[in-house]
C-alpha atoms as a PDB file:
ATOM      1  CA  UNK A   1      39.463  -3.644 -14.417  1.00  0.00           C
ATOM      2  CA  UNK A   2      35.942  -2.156 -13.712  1.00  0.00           C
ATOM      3  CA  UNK A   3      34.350  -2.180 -10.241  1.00  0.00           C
ATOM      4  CA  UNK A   4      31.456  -4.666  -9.654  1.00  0.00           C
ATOM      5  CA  UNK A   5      28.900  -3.149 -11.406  1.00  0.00           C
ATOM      6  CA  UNK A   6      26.229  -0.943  -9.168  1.00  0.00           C
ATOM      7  CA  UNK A   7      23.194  -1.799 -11.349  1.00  0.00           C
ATOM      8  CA  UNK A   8      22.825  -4.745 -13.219  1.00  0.00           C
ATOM      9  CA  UNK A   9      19.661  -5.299 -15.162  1.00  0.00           C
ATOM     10  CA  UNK A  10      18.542  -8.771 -17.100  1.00  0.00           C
ATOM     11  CA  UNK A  11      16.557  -8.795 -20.108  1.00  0.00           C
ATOM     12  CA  UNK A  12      15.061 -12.565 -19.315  1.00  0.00           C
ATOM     13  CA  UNK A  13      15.065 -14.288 -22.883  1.00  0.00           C
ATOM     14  CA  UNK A  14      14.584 -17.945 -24.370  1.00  0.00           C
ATOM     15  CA  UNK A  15      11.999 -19.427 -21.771  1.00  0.00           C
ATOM     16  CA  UNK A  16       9.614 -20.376 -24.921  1.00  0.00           C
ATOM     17  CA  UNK A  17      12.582 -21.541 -27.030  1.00  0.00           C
ATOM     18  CA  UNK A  18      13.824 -23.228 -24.080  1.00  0.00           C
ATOM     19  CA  UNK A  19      10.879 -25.547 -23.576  1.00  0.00           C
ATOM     20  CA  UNK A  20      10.464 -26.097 -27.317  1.00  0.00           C
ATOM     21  CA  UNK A  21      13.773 -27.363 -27.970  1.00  0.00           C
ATOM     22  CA  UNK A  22      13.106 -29.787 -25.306  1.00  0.00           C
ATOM     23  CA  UNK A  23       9.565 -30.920 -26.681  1.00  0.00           C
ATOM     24  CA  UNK A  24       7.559 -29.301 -23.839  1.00  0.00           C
ATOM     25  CA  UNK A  25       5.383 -25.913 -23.660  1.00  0.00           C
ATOM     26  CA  UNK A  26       5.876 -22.682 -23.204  1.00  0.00           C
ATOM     27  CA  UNK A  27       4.973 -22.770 -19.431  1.00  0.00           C
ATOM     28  CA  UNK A  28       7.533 -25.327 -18.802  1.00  0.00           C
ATOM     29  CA  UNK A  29      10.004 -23.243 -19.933  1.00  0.00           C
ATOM     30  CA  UNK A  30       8.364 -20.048 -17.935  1.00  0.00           C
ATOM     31  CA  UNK A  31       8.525 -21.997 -14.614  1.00  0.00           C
ATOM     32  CA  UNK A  32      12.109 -23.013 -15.317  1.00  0.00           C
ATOM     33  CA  UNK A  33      12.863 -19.138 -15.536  1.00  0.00           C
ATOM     34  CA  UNK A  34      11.184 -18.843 -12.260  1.00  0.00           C
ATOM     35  CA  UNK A  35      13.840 -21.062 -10.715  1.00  0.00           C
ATOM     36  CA  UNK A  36      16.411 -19.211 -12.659  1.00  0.00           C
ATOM     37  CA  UNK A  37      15.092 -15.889 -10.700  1.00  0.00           C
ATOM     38  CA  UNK A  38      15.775 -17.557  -7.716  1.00  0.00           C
ATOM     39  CA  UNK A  39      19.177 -18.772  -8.912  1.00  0.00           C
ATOM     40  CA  UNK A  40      20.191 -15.442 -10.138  1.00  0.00           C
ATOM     41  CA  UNK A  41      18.911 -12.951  -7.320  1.00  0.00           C
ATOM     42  CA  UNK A  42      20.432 -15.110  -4.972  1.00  0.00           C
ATOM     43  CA  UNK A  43      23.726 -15.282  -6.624  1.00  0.00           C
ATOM     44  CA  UNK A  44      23.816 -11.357  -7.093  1.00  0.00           C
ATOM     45  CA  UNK A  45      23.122 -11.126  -3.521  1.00  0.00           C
ATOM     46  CA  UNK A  46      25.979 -13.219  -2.297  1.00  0.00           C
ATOM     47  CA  UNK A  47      27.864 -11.412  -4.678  1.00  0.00           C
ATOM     48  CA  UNK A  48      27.649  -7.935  -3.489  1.00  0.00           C
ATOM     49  CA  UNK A  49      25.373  -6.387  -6.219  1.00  0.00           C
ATOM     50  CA  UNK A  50      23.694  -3.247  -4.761  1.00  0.00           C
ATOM     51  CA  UNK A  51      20.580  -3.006  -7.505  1.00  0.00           C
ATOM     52  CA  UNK A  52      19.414  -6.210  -9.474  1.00  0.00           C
ATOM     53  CA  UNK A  53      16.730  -5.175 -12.133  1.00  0.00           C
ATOM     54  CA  UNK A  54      14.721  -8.047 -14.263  1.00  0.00           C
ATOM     55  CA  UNK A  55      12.805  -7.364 -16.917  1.00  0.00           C
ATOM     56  CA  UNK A  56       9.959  -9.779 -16.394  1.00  0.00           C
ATOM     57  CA  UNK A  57       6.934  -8.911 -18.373  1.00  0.00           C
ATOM     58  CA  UNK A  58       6.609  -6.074 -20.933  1.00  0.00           C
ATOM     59  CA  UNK A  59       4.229  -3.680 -21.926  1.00  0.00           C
ATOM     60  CA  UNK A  60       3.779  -5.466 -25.227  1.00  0.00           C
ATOM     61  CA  UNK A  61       3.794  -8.941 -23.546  1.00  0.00           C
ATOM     62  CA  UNK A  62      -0.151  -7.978 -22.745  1.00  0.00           C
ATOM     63  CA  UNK A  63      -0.444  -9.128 -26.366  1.00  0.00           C
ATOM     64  CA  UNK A  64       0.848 -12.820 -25.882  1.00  0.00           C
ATOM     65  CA  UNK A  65      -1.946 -15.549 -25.693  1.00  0.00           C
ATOM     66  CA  UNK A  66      -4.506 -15.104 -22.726  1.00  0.00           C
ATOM     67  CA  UNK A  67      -3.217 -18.444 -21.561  1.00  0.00           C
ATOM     68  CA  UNK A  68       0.185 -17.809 -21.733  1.00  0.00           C
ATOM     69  CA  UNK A  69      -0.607 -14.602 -19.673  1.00  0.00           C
ATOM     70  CA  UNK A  70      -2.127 -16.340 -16.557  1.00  0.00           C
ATOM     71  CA  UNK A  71       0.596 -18.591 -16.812  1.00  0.00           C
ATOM     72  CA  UNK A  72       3.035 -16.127 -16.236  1.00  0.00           C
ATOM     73  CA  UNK A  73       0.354 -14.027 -13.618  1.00  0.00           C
ATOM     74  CA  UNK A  74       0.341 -17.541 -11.577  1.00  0.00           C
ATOM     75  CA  UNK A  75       4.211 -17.662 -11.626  1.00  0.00           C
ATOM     76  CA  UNK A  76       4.744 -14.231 -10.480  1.00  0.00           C
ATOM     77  CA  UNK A  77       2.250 -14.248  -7.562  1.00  0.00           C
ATOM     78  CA  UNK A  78       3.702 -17.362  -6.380  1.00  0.00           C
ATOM     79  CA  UNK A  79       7.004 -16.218  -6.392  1.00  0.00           C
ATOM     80  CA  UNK A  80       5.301 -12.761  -4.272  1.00  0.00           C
ATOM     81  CA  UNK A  81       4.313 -15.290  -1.983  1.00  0.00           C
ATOM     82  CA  UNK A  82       7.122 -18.518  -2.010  1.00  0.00           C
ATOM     83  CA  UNK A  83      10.145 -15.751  -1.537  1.00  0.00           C
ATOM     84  CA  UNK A  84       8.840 -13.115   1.215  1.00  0.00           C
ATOM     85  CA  UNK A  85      11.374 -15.226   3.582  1.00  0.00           C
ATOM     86  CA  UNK A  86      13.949 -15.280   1.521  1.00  0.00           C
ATOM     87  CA  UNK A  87      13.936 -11.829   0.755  1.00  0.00           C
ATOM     88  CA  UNK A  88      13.265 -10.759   4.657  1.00  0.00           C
ATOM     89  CA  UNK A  89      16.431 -12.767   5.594  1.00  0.00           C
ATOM     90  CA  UNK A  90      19.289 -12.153   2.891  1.00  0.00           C
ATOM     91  CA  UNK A  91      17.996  -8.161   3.454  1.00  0.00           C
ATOM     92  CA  UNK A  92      16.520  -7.646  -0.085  1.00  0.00           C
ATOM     93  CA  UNK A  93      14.334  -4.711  -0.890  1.00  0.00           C
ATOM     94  CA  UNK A  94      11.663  -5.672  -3.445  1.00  0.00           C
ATOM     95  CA  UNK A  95      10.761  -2.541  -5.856  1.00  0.00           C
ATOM     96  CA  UNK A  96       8.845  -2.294  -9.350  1.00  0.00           C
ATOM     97  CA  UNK A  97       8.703  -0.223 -12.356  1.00  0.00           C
ATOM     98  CA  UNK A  98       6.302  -0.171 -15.141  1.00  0.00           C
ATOM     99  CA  UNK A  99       2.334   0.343 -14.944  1.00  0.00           C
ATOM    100  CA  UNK A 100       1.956  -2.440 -11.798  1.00  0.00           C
ATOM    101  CA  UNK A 101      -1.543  -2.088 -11.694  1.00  0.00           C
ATOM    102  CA  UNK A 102      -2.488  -3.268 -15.148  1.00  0.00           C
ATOM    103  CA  UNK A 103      -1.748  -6.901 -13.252  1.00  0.00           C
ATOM    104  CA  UNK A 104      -4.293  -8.669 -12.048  1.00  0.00           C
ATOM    105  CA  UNK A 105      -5.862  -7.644  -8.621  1.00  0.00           C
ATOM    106  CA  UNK A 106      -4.578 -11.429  -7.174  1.00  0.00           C
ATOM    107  CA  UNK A 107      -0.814 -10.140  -8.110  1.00  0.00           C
ATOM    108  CA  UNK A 108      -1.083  -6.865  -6.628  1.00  0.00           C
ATOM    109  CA  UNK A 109      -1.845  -7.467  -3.551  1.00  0.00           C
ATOM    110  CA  UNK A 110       0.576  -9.585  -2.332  1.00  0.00           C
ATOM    111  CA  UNK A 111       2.789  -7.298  -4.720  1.00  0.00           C
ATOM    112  CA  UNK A 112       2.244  -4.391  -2.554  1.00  0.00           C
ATOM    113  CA  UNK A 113       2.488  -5.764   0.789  1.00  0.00           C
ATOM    114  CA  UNK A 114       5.510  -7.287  -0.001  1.00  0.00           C
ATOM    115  CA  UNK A 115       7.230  -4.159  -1.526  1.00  0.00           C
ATOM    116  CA  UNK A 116       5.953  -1.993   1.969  1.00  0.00           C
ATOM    117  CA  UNK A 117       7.421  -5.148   4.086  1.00  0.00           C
ATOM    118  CA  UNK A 118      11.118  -4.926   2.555  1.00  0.00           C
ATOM    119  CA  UNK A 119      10.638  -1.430   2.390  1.00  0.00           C
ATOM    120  CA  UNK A 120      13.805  -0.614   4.954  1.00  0.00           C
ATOM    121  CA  UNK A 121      15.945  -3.745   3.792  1.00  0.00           C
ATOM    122  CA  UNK A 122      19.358  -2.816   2.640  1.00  0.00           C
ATOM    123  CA  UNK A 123      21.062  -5.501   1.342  1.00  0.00           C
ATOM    124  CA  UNK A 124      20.331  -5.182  -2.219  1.00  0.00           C
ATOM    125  CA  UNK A 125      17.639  -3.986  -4.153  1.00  0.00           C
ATOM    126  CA  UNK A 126      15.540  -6.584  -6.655  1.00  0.00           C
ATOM    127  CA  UNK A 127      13.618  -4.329  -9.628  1.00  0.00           C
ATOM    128  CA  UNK A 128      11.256  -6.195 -11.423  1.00  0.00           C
ATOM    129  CA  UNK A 129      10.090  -4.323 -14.436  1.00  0.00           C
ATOM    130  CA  UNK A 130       6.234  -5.349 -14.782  1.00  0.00           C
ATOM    131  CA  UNK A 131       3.752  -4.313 -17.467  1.00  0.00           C
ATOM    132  CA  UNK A 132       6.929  -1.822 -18.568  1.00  0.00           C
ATOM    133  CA  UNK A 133       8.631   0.110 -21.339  1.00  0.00           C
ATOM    134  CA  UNK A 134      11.076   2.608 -21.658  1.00  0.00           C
ATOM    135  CA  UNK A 135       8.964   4.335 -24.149  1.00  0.00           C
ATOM    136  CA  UNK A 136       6.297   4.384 -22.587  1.00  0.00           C
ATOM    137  CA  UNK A 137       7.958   5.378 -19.076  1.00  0.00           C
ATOM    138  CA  UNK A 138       9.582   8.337 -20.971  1.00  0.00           C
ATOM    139  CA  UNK A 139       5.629   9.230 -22.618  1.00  0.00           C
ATOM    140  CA  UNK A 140       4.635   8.918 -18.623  1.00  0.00           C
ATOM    141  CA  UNK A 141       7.737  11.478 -17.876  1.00  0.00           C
ATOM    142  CA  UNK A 142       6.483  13.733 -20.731  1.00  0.00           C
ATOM    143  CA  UNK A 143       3.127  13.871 -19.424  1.00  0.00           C
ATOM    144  CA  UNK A 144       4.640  14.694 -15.500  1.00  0.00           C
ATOM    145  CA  UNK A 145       6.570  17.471 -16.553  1.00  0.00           C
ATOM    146  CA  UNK A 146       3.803  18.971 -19.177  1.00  0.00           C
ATOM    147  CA  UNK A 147       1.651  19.179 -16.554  1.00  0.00           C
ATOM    148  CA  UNK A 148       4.334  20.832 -13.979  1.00  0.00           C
ATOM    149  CA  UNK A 149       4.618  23.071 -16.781  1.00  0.00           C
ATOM    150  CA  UNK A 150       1.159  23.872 -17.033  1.00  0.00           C
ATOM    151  CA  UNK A 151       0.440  24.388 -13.608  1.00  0.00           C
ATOM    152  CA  UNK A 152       3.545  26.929 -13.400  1.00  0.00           C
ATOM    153  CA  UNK A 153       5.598  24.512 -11.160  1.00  0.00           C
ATOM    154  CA  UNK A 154       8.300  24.515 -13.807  1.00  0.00           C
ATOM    155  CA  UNK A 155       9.397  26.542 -16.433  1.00  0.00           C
ATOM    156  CA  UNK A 156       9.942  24.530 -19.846  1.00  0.00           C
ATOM    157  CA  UNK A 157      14.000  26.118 -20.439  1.00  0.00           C
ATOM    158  CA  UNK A 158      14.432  24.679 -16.796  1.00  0.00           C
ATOM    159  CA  UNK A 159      13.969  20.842 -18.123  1.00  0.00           C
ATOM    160  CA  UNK A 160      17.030  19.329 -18.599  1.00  0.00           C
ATOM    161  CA  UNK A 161      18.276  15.682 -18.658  1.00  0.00           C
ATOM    162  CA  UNK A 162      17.880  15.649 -14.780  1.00  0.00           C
ATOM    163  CA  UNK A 163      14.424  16.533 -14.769  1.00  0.00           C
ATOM    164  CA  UNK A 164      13.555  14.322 -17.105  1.00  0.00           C
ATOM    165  CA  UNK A 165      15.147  11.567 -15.010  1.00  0.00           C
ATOM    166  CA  UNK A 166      13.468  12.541 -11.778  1.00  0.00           C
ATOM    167  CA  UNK A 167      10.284  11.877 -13.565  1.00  0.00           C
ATOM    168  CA  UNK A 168      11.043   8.798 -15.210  1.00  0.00           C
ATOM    169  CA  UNK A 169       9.820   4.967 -13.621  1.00  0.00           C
ATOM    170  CA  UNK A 170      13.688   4.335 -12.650  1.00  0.00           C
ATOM    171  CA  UNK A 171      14.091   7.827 -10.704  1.00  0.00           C
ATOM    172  CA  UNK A 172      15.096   5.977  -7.531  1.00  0.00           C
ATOM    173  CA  UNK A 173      17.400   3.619  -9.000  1.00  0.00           C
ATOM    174  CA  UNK A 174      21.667   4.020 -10.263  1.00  0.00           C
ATOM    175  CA  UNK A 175      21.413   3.936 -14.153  1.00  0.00           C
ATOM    176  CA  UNK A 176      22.555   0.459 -15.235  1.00  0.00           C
ATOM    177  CA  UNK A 177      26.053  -0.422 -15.529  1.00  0.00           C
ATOM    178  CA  UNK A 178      25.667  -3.387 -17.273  1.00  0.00           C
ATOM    179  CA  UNK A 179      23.127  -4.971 -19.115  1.00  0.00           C
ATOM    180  CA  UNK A 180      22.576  -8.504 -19.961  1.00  0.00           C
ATOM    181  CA  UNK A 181      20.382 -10.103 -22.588  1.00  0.00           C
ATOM    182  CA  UNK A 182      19.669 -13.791 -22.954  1.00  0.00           C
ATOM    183  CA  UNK A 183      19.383 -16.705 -25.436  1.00  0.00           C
ATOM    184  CA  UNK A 184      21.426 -14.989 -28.162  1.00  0.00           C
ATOM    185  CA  UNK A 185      19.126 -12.033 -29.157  1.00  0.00           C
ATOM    186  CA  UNK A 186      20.975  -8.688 -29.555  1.00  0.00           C
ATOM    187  CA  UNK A 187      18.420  -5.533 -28.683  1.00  0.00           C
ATOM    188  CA  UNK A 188      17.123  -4.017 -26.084  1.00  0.00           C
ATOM    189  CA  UNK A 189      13.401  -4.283 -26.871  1.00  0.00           C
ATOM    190  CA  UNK A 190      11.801  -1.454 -25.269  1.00  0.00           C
ATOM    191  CA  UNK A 191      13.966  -1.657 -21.946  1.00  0.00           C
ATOM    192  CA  UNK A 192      15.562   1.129 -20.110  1.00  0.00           C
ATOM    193  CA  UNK A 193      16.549   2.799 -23.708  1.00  0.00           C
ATOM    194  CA  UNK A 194      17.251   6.489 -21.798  1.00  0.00           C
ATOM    195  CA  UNK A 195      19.324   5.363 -18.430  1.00  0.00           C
ATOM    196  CA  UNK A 196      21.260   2.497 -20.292  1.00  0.00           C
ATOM    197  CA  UNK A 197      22.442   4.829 -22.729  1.00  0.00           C
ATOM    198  CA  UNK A 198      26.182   4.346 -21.218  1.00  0.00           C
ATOM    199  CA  UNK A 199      25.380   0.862 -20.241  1.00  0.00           C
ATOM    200  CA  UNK A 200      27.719  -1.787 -21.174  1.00  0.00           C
ATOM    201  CA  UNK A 201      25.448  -4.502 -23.079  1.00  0.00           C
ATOM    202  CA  UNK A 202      26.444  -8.322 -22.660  1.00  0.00           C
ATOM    203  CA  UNK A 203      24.761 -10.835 -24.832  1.00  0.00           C
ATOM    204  CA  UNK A 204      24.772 -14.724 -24.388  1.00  0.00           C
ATOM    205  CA  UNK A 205      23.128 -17.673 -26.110  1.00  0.00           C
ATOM    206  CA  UNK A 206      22.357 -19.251 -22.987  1.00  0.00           C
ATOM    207  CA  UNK A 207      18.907 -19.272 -22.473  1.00  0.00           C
ATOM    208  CA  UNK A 208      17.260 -17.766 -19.689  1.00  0.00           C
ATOM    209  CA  UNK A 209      16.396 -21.257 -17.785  1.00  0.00           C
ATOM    210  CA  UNK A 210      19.840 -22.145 -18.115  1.00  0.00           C
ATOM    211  CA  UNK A 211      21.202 -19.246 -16.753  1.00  0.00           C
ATOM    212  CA  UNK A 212      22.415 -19.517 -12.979  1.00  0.00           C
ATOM    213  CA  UNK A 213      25.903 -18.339 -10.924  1.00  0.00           C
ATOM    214  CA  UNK A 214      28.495 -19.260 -13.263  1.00  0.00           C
ATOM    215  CA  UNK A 215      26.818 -17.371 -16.237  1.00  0.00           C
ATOM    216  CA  UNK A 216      26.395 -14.029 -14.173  1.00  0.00           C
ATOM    217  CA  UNK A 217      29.970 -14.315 -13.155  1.00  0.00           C
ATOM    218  CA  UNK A 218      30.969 -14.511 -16.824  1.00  0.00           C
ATOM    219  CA  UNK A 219      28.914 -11.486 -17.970  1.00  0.00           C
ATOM    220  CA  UNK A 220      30.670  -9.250 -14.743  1.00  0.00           C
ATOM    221  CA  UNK A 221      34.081 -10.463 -15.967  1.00  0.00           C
ATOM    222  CA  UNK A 222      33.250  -9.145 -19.783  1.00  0.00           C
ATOM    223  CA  UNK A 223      32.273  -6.415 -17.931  1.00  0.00           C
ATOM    224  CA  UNK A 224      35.548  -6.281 -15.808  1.00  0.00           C
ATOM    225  CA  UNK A 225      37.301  -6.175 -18.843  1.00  0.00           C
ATOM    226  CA  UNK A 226      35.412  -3.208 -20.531  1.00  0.00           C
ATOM    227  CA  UNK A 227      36.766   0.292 -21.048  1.00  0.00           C
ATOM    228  CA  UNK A 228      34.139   2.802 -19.762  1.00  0.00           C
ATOM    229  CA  UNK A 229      34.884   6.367 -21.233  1.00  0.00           C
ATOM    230  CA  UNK A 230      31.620   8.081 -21.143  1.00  0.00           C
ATOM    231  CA  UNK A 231      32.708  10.373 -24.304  1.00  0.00           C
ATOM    232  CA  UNK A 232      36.287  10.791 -23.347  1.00  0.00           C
ATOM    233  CA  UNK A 233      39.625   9.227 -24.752  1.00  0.00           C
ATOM    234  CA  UNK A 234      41.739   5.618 -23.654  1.00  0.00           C
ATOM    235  CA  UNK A 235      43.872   8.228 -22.015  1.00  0.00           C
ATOM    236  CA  UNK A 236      41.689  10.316 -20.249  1.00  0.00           C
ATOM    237  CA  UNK A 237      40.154   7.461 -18.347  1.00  0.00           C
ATOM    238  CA  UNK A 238      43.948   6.095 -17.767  1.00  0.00           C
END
């Protein structure tokens, strides 16, 4: 039986699907997600998870509809503003990864000042991944160390998987342990593709809206029952 995981990360899938099956529009089912945030950070909390990553809006999301966009813009700066208490008193450290300040300037302020307020929390640490991918977070790592290189701050035969890691968006965070994907989709799409490389992956057809306590506990006990052996053999691990 596996540990509780250190790092769990959520791909956050089926909000549209969600509301369509139900007759309703996509924003319906993106402010039902919202409350399934709240569910599902809360949860981890009580449950003991040290890192919580969500992967809430992706690089290529900037292509979506301009409405759907401000939709989710809205959403996100009013859960900024609607969870700084809850945050401050069940000790959660808000962090990002991604390109941040391609959001709107009404996002990243409250974004900011909310990150720098649960700076010293300890309790657990919530990730949202904003404007990201891993692609082009490892591009961004590329470009660090090419220019370390070129400014003779690091030789190229001294770049090795740590270096590249120490340069990557997710340099202060455990790799993920386990990763979970909603709504019955099985891919990672552009998320964390170097540091889950020994993740264990966990797929559901619950949608994303629908997801709450009893669903995460489900994933960590497929995860409970997982084998992790990193290269080795059945015995080795034994």
């Amino acid at each position: 039986m596996n540990p509780l995981p250190e790092h769990v990360a959520i791909i956050m899938d089926g909000n549209g699907r969600w509301a369509a099956a139900r007759g309703g529009r996509r924003g319906d089912g993106h402010r039902q997600g919202a409350e399934a945030v709240r569910r599902v950070v809360r949860a981890a909390r009580e449950l003991g998870i040290p890192v919580l990553t969500l992967y809430a809006f992706s690089a290529q999301n900037w292509q979506r509809p301009a409405s759907e966009i401000a939709d989710l813009m809205r959403l996100l700066h009013r859960f900024v503003i609607e969870e700084r208490s809850e945050l401050a008193a069940r000790g959660i450290r808000l962090t990002t990864i991604g390109e941040p300040a391609r959001l709107p300037a009404f996002v990243r302020g409250p974004l900011a000042a909310l990150t720098e307020a649960t700076r010293a929390n300890r309790g657990m640490t919530l990730c949202l991944a904003l404007s990201y991918g891993a692609r082009e977070s490892i591009v961004r790592a590329a470009q660090r160390l090419a220019r370390a290189v070129a400014t003779g701050r690091l030789r190229p035969e001294a770049i090795g998987e740590a270096q590249l890691a120490a340069a990557l968006d997710t340099r202060a965070l455990p790799p993920p342990d386990l990763v979970i994907r909603t709504s019955g989709e099985q891919r990672l799409s552009n998320f964390m593709l170097w540091e889950a490389a020994y993740a264990e992956l966990y797929f559901t057809d619950v949608m994303w809206p629908d997801f709450g306590r009893d669903e995460l506990l489900a994933a960590l006990a497929a995860y409970g029952r997982r084998q992790r052996r990193f290269g080795r053999i059945t015995e080795s691990v034994a």
